[in-house]
N, C-alpha and C. Protein backbone atom coordinates (compact mmCIF):
# COMPACT_ATOMS: atom_id res chain seq x y z
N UNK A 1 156.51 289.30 63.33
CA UNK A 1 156.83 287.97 62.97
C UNK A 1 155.74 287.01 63.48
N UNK A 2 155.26 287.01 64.83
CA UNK A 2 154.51 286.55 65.55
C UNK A 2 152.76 286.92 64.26
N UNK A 3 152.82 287.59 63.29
CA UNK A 3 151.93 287.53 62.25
C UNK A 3 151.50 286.31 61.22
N UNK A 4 153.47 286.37 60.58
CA UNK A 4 153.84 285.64 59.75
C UNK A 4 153.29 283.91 60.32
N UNK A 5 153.76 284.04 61.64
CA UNK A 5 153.68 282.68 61.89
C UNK A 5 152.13 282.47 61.96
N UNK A 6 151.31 282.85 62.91
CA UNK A 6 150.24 282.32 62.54
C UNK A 6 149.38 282.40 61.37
N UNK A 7 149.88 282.99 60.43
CA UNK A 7 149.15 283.24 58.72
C UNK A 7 149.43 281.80 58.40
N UNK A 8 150.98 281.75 58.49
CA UNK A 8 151.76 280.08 58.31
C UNK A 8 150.47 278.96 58.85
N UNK A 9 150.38 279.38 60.33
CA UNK A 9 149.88 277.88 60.99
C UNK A 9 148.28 277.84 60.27
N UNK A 10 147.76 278.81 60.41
CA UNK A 10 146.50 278.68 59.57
C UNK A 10 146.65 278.48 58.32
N UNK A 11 147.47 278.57 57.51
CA UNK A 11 147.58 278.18 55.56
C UNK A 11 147.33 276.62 55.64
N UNK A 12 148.54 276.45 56.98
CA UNK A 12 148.97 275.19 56.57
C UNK A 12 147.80 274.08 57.22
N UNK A 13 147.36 274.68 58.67
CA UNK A 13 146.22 273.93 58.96
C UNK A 13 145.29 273.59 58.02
N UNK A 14 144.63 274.57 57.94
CA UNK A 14 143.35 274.92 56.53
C UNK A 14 144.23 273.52 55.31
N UNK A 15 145.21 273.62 54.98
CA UNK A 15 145.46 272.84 53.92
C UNK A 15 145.38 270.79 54.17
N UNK A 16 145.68 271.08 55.81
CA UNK A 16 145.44 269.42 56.17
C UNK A 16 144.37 269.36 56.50
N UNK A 17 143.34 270.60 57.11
CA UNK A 17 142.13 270.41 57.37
C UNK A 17 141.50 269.75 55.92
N UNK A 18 141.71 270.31 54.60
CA UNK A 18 141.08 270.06 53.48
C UNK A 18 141.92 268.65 52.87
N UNK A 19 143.02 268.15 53.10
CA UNK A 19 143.14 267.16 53.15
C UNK A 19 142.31 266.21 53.70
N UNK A 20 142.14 266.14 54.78
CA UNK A 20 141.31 264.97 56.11
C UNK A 20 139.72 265.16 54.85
N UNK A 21 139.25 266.33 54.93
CA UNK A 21 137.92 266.29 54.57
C UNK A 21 137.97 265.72 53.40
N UNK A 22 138.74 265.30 52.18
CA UNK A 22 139.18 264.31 50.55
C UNK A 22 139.11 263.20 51.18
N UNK A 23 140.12 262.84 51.92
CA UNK A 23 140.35 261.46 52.10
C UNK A 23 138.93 260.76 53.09
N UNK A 24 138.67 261.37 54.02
CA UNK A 24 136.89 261.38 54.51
C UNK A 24 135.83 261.23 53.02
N UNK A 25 135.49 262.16 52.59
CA UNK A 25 134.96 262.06 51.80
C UNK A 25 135.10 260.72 50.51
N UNK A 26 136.38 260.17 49.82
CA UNK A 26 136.46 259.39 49.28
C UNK A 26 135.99 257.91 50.27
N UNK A 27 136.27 257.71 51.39
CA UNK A 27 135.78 256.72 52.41
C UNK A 27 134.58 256.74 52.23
N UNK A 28 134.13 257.72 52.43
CA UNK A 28 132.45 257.45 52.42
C UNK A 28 132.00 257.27 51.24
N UNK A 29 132.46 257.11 49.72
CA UNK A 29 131.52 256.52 48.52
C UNK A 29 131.70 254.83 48.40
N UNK A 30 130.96 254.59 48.03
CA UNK A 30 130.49 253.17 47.92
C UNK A 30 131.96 252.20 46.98
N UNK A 31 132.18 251.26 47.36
CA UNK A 31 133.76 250.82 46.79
C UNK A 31 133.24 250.26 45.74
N UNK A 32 133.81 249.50 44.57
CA UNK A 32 133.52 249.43 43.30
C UNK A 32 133.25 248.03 43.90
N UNK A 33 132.33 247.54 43.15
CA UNK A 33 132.45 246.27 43.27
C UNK A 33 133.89 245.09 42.67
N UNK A 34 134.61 243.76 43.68
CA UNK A 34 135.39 243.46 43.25
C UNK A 34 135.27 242.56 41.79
N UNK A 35 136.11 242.82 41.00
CA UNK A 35 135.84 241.69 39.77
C UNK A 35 136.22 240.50 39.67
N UNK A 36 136.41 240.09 40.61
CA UNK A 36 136.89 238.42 41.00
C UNK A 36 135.56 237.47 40.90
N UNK A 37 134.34 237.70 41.15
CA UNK A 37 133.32 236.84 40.47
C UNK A 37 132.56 237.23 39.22
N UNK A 38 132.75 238.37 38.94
CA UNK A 38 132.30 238.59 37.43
C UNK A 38 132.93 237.95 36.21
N UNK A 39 134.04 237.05 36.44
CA UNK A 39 135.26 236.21 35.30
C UNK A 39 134.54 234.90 35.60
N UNK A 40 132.81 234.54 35.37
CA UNK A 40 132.89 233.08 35.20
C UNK A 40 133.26 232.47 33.65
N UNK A 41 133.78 231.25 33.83
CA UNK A 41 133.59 230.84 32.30
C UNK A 41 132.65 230.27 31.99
N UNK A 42 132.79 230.13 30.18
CA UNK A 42 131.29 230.26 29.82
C UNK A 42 131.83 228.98 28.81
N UNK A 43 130.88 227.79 28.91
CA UNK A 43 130.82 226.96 27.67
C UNK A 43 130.85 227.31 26.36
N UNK A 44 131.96 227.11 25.69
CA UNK A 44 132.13 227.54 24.06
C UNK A 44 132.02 226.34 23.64
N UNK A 45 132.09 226.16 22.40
CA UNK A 45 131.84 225.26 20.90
C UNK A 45 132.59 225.29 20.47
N UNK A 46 133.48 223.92 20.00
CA UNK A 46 134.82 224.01 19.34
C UNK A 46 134.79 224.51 18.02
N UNK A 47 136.11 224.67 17.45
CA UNK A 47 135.71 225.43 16.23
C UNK A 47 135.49 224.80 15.08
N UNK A 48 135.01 224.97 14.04
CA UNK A 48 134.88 223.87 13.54
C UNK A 48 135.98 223.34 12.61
N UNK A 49 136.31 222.14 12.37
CA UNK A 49 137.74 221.79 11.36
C UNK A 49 138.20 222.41 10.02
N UNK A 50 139.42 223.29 9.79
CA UNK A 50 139.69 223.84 8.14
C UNK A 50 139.13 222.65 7.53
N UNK A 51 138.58 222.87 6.81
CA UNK A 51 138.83 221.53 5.13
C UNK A 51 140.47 221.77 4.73
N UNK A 52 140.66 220.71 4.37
CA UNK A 52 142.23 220.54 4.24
C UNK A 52 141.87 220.88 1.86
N UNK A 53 143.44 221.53 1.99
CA UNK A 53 143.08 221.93 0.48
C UNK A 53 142.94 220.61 -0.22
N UNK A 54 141.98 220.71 -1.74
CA UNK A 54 141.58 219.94 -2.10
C UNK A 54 142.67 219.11 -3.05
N UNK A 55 142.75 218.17 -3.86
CA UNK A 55 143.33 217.70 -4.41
C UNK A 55 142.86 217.57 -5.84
N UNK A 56 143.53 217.57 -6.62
CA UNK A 56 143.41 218.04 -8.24
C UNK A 56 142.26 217.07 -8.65
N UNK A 57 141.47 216.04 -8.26
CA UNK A 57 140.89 215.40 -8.71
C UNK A 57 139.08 216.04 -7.58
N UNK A 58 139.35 216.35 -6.15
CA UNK A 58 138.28 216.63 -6.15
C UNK A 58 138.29 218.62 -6.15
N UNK A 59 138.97 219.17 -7.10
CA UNK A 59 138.54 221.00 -7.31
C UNK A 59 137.25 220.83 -7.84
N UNK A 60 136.64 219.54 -8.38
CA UNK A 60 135.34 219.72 -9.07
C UNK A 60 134.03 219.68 -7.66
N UNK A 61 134.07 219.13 -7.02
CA UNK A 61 133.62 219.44 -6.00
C UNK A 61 133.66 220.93 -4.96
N UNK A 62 134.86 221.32 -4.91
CA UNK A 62 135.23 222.80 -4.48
C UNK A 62 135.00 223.94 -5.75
N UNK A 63 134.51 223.58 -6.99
CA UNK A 63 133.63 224.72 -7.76
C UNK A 63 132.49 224.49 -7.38
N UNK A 64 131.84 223.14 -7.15
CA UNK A 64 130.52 223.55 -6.56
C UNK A 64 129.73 223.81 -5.24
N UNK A 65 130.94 223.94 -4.71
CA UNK A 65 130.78 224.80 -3.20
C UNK A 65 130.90 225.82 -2.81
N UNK A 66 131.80 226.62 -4.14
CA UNK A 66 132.37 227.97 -3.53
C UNK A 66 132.05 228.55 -5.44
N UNK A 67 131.85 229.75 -5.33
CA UNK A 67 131.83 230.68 -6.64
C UNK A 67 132.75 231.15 -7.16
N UNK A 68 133.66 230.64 -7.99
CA UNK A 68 135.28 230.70 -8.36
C UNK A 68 135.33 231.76 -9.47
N UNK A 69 135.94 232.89 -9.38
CA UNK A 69 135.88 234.53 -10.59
C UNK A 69 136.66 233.64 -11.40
N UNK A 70 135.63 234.44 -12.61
CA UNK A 70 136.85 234.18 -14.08
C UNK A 70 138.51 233.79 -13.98
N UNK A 71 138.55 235.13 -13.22
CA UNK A 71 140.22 234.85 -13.02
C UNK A 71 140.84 233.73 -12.47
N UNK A 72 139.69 233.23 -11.08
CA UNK A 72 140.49 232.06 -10.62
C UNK A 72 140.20 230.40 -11.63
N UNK A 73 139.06 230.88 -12.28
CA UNK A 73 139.20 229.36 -12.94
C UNK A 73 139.80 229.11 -14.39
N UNK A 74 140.38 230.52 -14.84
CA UNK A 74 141.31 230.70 -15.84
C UNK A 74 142.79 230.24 -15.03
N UNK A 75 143.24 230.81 -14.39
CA UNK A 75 144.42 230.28 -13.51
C UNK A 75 144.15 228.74 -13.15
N UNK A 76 143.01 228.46 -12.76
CA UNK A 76 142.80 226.64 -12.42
C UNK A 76 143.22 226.19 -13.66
N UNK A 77 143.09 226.27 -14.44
CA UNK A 77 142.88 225.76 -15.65
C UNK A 77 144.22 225.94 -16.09
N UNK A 78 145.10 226.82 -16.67
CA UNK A 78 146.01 227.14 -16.73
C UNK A 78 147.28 226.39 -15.60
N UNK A 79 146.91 225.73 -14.19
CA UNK A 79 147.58 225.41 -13.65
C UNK A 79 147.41 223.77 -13.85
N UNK A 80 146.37 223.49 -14.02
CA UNK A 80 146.18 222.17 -14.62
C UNK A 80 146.79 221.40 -15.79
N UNK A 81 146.72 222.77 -16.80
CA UNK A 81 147.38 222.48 -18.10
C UNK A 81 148.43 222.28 -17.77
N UNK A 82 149.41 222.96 -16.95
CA UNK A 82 150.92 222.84 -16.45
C UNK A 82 151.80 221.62 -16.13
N UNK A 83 150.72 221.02 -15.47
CA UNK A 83 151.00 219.74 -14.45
C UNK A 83 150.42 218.57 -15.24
N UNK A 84 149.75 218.70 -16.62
CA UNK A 84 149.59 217.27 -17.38
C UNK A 84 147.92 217.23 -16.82
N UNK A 85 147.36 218.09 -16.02
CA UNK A 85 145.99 217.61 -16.24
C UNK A 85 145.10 217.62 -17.11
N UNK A 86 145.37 217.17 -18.23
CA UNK A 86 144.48 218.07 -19.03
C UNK A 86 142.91 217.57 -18.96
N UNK A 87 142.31 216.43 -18.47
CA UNK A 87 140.70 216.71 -18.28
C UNK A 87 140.61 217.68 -17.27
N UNK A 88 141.33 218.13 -16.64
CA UNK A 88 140.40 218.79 -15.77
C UNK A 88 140.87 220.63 -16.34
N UNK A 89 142.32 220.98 -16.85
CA UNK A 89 141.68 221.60 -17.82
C UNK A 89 141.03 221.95 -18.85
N UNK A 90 140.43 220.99 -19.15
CA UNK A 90 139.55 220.71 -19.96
C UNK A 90 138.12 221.41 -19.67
N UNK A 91 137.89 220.62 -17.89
CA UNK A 91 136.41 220.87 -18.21
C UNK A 91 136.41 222.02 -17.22
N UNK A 92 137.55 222.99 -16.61
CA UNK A 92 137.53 224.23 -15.73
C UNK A 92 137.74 225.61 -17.10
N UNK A 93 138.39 225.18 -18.16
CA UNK A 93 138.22 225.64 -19.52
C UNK A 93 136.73 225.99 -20.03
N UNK A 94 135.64 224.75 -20.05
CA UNK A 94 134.20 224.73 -20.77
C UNK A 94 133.66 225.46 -19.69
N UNK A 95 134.29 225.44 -18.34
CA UNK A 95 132.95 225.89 -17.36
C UNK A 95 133.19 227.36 -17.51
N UNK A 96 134.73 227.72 -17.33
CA UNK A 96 135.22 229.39 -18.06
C UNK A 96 134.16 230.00 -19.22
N UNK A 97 134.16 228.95 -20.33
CA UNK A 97 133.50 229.54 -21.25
C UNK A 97 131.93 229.83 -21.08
N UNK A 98 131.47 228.81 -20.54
CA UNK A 98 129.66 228.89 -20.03
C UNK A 98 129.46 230.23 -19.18
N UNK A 99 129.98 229.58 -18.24
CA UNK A 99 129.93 231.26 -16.95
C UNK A 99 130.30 232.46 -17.23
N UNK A 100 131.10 232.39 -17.75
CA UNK A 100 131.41 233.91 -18.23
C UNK A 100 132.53 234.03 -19.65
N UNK A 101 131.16 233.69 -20.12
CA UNK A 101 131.33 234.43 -21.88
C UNK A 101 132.30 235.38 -22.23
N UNK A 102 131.65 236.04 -21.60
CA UNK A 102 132.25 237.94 -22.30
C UNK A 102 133.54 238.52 -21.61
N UNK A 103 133.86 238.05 -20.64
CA UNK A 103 134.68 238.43 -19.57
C UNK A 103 135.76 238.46 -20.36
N UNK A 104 137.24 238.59 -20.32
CA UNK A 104 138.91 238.28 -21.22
C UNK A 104 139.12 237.15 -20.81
N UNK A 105 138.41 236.65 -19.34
CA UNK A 105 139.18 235.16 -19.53
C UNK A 105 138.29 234.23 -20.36
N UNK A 106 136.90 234.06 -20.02
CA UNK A 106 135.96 233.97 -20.83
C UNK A 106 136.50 233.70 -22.74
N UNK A 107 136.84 234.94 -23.29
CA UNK A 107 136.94 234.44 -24.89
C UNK A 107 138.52 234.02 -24.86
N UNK A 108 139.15 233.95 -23.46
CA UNK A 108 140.66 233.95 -24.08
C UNK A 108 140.97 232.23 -23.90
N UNK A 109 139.92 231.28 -23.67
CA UNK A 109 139.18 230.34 -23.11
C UNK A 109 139.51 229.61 -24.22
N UNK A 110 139.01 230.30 -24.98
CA UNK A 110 138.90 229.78 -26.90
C UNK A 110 139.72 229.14 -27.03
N UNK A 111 141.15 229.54 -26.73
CA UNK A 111 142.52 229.52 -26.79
C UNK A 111 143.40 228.33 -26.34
N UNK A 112 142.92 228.23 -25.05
CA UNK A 112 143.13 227.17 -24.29
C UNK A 112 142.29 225.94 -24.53
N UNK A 113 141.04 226.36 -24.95
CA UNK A 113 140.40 224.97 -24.95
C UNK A 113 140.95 224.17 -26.52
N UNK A 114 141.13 225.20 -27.49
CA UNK A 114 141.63 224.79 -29.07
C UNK A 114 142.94 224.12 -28.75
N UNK A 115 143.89 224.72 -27.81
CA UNK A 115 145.20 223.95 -28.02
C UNK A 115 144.78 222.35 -26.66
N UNK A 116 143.76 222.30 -25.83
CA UNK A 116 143.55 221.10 -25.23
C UNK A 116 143.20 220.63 -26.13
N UNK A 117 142.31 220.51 -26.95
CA UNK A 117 141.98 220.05 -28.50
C UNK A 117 142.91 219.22 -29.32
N UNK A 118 143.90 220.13 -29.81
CA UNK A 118 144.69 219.75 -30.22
C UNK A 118 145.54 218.64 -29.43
N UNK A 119 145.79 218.90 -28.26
CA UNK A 119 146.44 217.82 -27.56
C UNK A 119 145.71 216.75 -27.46
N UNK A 120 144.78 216.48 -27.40
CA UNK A 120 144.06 215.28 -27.66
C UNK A 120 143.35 214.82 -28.67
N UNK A 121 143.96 214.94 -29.80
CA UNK A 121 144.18 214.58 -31.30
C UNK A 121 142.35 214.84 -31.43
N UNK A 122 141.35 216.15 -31.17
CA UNK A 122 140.21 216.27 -31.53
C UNK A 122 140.45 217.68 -32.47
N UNK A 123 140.83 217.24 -33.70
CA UNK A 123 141.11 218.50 -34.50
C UNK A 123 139.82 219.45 -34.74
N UNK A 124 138.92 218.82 -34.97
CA UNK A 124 137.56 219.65 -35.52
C UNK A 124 136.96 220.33 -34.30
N UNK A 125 137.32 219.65 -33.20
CA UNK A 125 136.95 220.95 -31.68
C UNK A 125 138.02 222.00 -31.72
N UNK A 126 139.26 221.81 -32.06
CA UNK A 126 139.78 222.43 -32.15
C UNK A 126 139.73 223.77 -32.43
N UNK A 127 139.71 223.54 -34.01
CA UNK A 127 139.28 224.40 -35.16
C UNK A 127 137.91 225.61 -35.11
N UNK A 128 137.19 224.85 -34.40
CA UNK A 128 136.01 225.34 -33.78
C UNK A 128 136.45 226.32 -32.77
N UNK A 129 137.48 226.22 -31.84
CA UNK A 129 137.68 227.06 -31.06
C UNK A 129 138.57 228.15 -31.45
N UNK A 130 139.44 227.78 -32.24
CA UNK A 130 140.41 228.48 -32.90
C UNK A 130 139.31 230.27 -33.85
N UNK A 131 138.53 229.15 -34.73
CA UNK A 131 137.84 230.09 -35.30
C UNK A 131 136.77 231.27 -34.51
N UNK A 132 135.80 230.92 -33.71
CA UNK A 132 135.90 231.53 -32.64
C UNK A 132 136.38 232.63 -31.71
N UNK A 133 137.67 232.06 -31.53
CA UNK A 133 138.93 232.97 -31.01
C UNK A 133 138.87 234.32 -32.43
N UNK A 134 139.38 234.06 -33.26
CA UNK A 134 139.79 234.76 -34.37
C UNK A 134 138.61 235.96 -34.63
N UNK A 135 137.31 235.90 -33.91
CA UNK A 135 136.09 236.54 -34.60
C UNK A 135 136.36 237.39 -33.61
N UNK A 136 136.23 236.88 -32.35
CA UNK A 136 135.79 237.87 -31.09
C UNK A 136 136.87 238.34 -30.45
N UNK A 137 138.11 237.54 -30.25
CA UNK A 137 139.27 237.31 -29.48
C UNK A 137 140.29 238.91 -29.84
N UNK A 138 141.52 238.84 -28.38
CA UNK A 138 141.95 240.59 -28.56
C UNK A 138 142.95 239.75 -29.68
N UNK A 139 143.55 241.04 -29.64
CA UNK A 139 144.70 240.93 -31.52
C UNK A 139 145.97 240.42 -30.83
N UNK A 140 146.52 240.48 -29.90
CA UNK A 140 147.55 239.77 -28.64
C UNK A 140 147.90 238.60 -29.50
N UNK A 141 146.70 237.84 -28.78
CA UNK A 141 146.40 236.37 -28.94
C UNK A 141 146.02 235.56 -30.39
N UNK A 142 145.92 236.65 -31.61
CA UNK A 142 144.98 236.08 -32.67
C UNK A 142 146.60 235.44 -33.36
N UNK A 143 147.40 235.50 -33.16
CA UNK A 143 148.48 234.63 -33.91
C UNK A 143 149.07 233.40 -33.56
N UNK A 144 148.38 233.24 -32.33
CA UNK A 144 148.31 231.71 -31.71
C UNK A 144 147.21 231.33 -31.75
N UNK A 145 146.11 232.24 -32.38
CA UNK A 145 145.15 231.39 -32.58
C UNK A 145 144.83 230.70 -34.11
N UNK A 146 145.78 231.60 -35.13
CA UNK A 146 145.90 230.99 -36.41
C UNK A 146 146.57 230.35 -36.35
N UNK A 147 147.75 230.01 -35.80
CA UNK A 147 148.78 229.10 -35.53
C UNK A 147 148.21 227.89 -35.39
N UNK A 148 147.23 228.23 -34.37
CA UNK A 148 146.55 226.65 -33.77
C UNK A 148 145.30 225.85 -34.47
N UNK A 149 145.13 226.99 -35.82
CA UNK A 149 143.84 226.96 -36.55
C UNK A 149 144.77 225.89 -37.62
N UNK A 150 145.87 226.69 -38.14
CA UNK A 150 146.85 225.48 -38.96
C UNK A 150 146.73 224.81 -38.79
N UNK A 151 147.64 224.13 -37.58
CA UNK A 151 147.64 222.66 -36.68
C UNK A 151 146.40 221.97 -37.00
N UNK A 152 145.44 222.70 -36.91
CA UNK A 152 144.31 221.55 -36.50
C UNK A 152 143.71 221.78 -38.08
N UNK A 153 144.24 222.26 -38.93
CA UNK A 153 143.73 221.94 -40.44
C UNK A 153 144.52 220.92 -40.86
N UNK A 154 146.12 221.21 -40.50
CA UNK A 154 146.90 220.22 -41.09
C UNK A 154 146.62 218.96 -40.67
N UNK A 155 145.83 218.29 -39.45
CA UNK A 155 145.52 217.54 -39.03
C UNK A 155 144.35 216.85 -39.68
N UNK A 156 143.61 217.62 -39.47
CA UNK A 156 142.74 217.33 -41.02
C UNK A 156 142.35 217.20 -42.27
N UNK A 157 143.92 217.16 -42.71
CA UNK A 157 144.50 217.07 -44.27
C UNK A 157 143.74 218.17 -45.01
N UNK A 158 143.45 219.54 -44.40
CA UNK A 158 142.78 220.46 -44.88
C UNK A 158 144.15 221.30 -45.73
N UNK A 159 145.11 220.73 -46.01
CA UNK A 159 146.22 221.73 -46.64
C UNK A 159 146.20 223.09 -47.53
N UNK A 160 144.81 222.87 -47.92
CA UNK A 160 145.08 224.20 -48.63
C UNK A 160 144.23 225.49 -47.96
N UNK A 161 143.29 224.63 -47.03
CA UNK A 161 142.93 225.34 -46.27
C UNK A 161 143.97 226.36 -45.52
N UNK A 162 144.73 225.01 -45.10
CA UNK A 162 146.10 225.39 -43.77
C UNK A 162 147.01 226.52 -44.56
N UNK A 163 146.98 226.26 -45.75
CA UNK A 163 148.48 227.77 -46.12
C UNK A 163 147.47 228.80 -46.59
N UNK A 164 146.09 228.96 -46.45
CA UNK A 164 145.09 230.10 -46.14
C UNK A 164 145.73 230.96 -45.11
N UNK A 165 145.31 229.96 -43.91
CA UNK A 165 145.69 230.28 -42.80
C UNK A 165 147.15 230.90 -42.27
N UNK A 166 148.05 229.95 -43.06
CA UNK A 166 149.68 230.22 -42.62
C UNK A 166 149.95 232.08 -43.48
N UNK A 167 148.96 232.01 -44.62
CA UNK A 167 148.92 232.93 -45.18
C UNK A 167 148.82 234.37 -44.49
N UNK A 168 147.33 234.16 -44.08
CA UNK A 168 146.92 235.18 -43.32
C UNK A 168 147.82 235.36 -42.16
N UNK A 169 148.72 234.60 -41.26
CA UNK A 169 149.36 235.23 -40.51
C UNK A 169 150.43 235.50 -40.64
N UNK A 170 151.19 235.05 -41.50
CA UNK A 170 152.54 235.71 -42.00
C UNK A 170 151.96 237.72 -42.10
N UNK A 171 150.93 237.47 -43.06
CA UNK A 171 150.13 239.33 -43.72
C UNK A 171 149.83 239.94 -42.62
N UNK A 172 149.14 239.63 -41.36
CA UNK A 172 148.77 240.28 -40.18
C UNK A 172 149.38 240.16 -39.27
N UNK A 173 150.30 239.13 -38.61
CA UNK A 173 151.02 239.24 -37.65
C UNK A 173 152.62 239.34 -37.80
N UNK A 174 153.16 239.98 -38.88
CA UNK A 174 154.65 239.89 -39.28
C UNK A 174 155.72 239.79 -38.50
N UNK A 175 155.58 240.00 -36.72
CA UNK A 175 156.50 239.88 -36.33
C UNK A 175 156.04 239.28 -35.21
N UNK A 176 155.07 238.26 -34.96
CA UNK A 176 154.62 237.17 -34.65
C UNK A 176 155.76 236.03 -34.49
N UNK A 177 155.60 235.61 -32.73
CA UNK A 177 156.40 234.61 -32.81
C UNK A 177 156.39 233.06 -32.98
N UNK A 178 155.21 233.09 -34.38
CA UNK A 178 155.04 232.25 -35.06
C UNK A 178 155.23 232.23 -36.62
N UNK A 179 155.71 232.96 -37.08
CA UNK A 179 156.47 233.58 -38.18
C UNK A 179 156.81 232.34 -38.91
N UNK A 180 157.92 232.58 -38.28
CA UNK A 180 159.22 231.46 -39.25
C UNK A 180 158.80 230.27 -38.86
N UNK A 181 157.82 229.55 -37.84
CA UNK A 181 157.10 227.97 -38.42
C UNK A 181 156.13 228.45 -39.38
N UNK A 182 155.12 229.28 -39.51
CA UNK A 182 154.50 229.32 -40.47
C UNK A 182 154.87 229.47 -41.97
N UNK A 183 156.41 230.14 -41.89
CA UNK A 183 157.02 230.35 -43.06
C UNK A 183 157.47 229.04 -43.69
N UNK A 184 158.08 228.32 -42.91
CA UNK A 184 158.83 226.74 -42.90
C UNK A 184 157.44 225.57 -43.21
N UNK A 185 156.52 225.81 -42.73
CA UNK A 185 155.24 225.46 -43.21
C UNK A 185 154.87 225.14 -44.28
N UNK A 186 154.77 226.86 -44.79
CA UNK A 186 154.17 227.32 -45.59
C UNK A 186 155.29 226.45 -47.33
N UNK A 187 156.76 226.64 -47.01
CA UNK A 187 157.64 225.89 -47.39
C UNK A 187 157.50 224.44 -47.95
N UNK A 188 157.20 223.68 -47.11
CA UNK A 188 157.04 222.58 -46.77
C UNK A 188 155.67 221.80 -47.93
N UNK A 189 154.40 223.00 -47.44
CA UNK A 189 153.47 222.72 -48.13
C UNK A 189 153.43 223.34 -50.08
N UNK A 190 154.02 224.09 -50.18
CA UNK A 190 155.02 224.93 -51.55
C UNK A 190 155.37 223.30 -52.15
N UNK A 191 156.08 222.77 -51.24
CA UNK A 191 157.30 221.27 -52.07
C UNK A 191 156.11 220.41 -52.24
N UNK A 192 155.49 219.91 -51.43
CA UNK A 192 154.46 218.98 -51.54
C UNK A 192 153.52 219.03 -53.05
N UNK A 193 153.40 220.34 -52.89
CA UNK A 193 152.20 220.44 -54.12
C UNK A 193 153.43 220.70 -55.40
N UNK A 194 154.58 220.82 -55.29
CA UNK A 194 154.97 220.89 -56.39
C UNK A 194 155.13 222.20 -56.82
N UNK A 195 154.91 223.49 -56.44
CA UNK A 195 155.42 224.49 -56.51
C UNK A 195 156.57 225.48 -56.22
N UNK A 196 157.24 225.55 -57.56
CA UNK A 196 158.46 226.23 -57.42
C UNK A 196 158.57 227.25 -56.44
């Protein structure tokens, strides 16, 4: 027994001996430096002020500051039309068409700018846009664009022009939900001239 025990006292010595020599050893490496003066502050620059959003009269200024995609100045435009602006969809419409031609918002432009047209009793811009539309424009849209080609003939006492037109879209767009005014139209202009 008198074995056991000192195997014991030496395991256990040896094990605090190698304790003392860790905790010795960690004493003697160099302590980290504290980080209590490395946190100075440092002079910043305030930030600079949002621009506050613009207002419907200066977006013409915020197109020429920022590069606005087809999409967003088809939507400008479109949101303008909504709210009664119509110069300024007007001229976020012409700038659609200049900048980007070819794009869908680009020829679908046609569309919008023919019926601003029309709203401001300029039939022959109109017509111009309408026709336009009709050459290049997708097939979606081409029955509001004869629709709007009417309008702006009938406006121009072009009548026989206009039941050309009412013609052709009754034949190509038959279930067009411009149909039955073009039919009632087409009616209308039938009585006038005197045809049964």
């Amino acid at each position: 027994m008198a074995g056991i025990t000192t195997a014991a006292v030496k395991v256990f010595g040896w094990k605090f001996w190698w304790r003392r020599q860790a905790v010795a050893h960690v004493a003697e490496r160099p302590r980290a430096r504290a980080l209590v003066n490395d946190q100075r502050l440092v002079a910043v620059a305030p930030e600079p002020a949002v621009p506050a959003l613009p207002s419907a009269g200066a977006s013409a200024a915020l197109i020429a500051r920022r590069n606005l995609s087809a999409s967003e100045m088809f939507a400008g435009a479109k949101l303008a039309q909504a709210r009664g602006d119509t110069a300024e969809a007007l001229r976020l419409s012409k700038q659609l068409e200049e900048f980007f031609p070819n794009s869908p918002e680009g020829v679908n432009a046609h569309v919008t700018l023919g019926m601003l047209y029309l709203a401001l009793d300029q039939a022959e811009l109109a017509l111009q846009e309408f026709a336009t539309f009709r050459h290049i424009g997708s097939p979606e849209l081409k029955a509001e664009a004869y629709f709007g080609q009417a309008q702006a003939l009938r406006k121009l006492a072009r009548y026989e022009d206009e039941r050309i037109v009412l013609t052709e879209l009754n034949k190509n767009y038959p279930r067009s939900a411009y149909v039955a005014a073009a039919r009632a139209r087409l009616s209308e202009l039938s009585a006038d001239a005197g045809v049964p």
